[in-house]
Protein backbone atom coordinates (compact mmCIF):
# COMPACT_ATOMS: atom_id res chain seq x y z
CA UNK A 1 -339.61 195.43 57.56
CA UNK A 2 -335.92 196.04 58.32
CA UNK A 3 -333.06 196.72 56.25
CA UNK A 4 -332.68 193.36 54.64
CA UNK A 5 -336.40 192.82 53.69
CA UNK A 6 -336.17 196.01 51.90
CA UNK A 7 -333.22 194.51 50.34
CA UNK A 8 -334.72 191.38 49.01
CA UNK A 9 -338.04 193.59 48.16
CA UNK A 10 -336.24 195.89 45.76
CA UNK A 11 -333.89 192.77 44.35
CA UNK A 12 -337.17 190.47 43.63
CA UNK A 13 -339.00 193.70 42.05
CA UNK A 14 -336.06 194.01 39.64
CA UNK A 15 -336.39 190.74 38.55
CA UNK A 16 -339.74 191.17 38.47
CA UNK A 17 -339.35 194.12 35.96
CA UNK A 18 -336.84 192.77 34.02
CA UNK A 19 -339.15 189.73 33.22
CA UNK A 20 -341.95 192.01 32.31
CA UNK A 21 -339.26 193.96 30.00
CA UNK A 22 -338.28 190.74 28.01
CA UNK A 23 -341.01 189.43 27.49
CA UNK A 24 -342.71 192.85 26.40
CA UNK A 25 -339.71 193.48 23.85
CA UNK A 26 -340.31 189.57 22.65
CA UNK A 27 -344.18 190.52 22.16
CA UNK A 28 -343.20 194.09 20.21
CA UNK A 29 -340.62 192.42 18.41
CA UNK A 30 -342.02 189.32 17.65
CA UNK A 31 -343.53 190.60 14.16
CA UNK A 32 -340.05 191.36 13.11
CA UNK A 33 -338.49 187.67 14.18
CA UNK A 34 -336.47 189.27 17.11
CA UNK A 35 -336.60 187.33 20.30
CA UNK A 36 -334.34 187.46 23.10
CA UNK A 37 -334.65 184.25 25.49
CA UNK A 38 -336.19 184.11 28.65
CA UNK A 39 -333.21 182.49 30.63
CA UNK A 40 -331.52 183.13 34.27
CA UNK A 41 -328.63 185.22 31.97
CA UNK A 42 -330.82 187.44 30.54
CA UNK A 43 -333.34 187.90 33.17
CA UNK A 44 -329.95 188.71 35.68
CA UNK A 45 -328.32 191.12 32.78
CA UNK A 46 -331.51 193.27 32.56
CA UNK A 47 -331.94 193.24 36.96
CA UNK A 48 -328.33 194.10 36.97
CA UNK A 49 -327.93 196.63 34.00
CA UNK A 50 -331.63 197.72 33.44
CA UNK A 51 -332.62 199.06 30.15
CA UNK A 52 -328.64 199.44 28.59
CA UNK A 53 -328.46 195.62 29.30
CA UNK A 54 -331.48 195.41 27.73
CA UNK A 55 -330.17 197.48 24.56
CA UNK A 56 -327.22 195.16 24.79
CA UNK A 57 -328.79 191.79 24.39
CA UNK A 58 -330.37 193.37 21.35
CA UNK A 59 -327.17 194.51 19.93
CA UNK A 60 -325.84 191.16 20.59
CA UNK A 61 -328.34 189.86 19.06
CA UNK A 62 -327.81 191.76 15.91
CA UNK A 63 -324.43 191.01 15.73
CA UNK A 64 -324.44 187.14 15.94
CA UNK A 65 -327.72 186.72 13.90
């Protein structure tokens, strides 16, 4: 696998991870009424940022609900 497969291999495990993040919080959460929506934004904020962004969705959640 050459440079670019590696590439594409660590970009589709983040998104992988950020999925499984999500939806984990949502199923934690869920008892509380907290969700945060499975949607291309949110699953590319949490690949991109990782954990803070996922901190940050829930802060932006607190602050417009």
């Amino acid at each position: 696998m050459g440079k670019v497969g590696k590439y594409i291999f660590k970009i589709v495990r983040n998104i992988v991870l950020a999925f499984c993040f999500i939806y984990g919080f949502d199923l934690i959460a869920s008892g509380l009424n907290i969700v945060i929506p499975l949607n291309f934004i949110t699953i590319g904020l949490v690949t991109f940022l990782g954990l803070p962004g996922l901190l940050a969705l829930i802060g932006v959640y607190f602050v417009l609900v």
